[in-house]
Protein backbone atom coordinates (compact mmCIF):
# COMPACT_ATOMS: atom_id res chain seq x y z
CA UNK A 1 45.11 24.78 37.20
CA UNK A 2 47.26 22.96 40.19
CA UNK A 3 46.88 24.18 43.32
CA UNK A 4 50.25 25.06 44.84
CA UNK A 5 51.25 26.64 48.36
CA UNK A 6 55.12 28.02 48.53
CA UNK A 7 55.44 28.60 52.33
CA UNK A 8 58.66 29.17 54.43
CA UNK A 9 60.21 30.83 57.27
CA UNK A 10 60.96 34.69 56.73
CA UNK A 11 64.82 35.81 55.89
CA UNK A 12 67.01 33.60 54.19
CA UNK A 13 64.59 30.99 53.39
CA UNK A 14 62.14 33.13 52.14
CA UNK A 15 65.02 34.84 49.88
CA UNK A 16 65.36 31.72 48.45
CA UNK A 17 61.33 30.85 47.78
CA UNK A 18 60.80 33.98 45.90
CA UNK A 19 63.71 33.01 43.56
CA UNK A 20 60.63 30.42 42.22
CA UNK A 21 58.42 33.92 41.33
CA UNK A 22 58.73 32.60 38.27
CA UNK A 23 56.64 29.69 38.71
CA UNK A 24 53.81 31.29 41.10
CA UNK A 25 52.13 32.67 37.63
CA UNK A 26 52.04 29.12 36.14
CA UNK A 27 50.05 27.80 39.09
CA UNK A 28 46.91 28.52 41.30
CA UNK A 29 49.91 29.70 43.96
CA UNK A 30 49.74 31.24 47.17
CA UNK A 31 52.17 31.89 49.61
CA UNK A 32 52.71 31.93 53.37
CA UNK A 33 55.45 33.16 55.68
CA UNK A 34 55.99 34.74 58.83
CA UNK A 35 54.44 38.23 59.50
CA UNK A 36 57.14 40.66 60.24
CA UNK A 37 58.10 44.25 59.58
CA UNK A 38 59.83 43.44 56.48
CA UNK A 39 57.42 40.63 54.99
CA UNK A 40 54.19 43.01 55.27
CA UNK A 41 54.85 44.31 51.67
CA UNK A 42 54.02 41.59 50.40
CA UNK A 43 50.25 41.92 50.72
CA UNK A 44 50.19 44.53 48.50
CA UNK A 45 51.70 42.78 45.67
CA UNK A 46 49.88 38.87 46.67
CA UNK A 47 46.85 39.86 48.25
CA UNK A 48 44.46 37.36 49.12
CA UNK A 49 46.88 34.73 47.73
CA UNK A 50 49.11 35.42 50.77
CA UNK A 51 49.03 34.22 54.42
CA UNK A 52 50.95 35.06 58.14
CA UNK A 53 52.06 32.99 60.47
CA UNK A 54 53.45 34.06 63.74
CA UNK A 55 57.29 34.83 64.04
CA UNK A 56 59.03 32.97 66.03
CA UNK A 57 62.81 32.05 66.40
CA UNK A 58 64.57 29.21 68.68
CA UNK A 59 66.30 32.10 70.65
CA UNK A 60 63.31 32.72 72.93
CA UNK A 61 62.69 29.26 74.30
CA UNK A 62 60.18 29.93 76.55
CA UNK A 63 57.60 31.46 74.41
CA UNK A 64 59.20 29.16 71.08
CA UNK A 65 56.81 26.39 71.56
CA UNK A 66 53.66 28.19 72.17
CA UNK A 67 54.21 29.94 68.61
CA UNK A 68 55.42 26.84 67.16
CA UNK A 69 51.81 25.08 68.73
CA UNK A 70 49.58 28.24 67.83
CA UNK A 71 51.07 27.64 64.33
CA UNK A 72 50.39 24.70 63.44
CA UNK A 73 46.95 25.47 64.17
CA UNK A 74 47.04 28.72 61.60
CA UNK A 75 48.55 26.31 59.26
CA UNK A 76 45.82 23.77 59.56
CA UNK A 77 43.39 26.58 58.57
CA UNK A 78 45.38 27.73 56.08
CA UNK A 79 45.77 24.36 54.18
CA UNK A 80 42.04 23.60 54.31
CA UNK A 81 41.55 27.25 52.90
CA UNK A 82 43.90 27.22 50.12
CA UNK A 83 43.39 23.47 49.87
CA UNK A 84 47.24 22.91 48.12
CA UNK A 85 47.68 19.76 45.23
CA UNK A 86 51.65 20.81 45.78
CA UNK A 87 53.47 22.02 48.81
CA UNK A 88 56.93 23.82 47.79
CA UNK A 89 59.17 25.08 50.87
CA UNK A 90 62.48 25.83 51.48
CA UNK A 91 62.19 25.45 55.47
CA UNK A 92 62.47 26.33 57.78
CA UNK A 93 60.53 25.56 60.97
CA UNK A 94 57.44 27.37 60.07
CA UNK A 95 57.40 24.84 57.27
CA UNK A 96 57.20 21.57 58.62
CA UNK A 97 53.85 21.80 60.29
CA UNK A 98 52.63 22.56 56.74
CA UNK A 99 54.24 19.57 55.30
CA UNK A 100 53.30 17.06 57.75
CA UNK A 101 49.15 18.25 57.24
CA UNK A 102 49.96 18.14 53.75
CA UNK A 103 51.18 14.62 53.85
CA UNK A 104 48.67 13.59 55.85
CA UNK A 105 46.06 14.88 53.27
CA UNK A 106 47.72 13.69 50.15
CA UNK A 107 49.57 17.06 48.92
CA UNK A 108 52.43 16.29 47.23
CA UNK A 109 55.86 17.75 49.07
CA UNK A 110 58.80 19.28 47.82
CA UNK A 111 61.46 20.71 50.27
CA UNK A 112 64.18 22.33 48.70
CA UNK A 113 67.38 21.98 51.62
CA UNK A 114 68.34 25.79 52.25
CA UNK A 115 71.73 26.58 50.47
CA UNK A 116 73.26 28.44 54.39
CA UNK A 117 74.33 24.08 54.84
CA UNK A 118 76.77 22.62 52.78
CA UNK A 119 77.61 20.04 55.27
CA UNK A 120 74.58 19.26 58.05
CA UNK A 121 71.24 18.95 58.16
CA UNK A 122 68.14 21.33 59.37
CA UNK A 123 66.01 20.44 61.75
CA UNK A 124 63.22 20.48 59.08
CA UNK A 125 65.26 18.54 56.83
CA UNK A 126 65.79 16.13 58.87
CA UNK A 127 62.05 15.70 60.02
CA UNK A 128 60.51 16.60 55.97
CA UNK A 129 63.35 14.12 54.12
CA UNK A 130 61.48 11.33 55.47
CA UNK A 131 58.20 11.49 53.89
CA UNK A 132 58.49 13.94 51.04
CA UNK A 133 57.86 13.32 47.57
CA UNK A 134 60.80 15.61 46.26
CA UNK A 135 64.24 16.62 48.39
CA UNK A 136 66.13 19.15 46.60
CA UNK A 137 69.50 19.57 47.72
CA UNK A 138 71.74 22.64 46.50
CA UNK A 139 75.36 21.49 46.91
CA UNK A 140 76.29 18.17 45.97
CA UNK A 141 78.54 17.38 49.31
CA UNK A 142 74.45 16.95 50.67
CA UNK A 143 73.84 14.21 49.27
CA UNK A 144 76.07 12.34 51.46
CA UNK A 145 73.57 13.21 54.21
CA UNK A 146 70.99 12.80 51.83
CA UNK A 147 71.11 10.18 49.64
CA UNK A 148 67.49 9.89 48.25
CA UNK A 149 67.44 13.78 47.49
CA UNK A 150 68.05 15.05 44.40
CA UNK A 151 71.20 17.61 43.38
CA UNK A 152 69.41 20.83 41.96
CA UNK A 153 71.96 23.24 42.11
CA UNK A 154 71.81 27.01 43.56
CA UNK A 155 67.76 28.87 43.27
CA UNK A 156 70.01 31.91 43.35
């Protein structure tokens, strides 16, 4: 059975990765996010197949960078333990560590552009579109921005 890792940043994003439950039963999946008050849950129904990163959001600048340093670290660990085939994320910036160690180790990407932008890029987007094997956009009007990526529609 494929290995598969679904990681993203907590909220929104990961809102829209769990709309792919489906799929996490058809593959050796596991699944990583941010820990946070409301993602803890989760442990109970993924167990070992689940893994925390550290929270951090672009509104604290001065501490932003450390977390975004210490987690690409956690995410190096993570990828050798769970050792993905696949990488599936819908961003954000939790995500593209992941993705680049994937690349770099031959794990196929596929980055499915949050549907919050109908007309402009992430910052992930913009850094993942260039190497991934698979860009999903949601709304059509992104493919402007995006021309290699392919129209999927809403997850939701």
């Amino acid at each position: 059975m494929k290995r598969v890792l679904f990681i993203s940043s907590t909220g929104g994003h990961l809102k829209e990765l769990l709309q792919l439950k489906k799929m996490f039963n058809k593959y050796d999946s596991y699944l990583i996010t941010e820990k946070t008050s409301s993602t803890l849950n989760l442990k109970k129904e993924y167990g070992d197949k689940i893994g925390y990163l550290i929270y951090g959001s672009k509104d604290h600048m001065l501490v932003y960078p450390f977390k975004l340093l210490f987690n690409c670290f956690i995410s190096l660990y993570y990828f050798i333990k769970f050792r993905p085939k696949y990488i599936i994320t819908t961003g954000a910036h939790t995500a593209g560590p992941m993705c680049c160690i994937g690349k770099i180790f031959k794990s196929k990407i596929i980055y499915i552009e949050t549907m919050a932008n109908i007309n402009e890029k992430t910052i992930t987007g913009r850094l993942v579109y260039k190497f991934a094997d698979l860009f999903i956009v949601q709304w059509e009007s992104m493919l402007k921005l995006y021309p290699k990526a392919v129209y999927g529609g809403f997850i939701f």
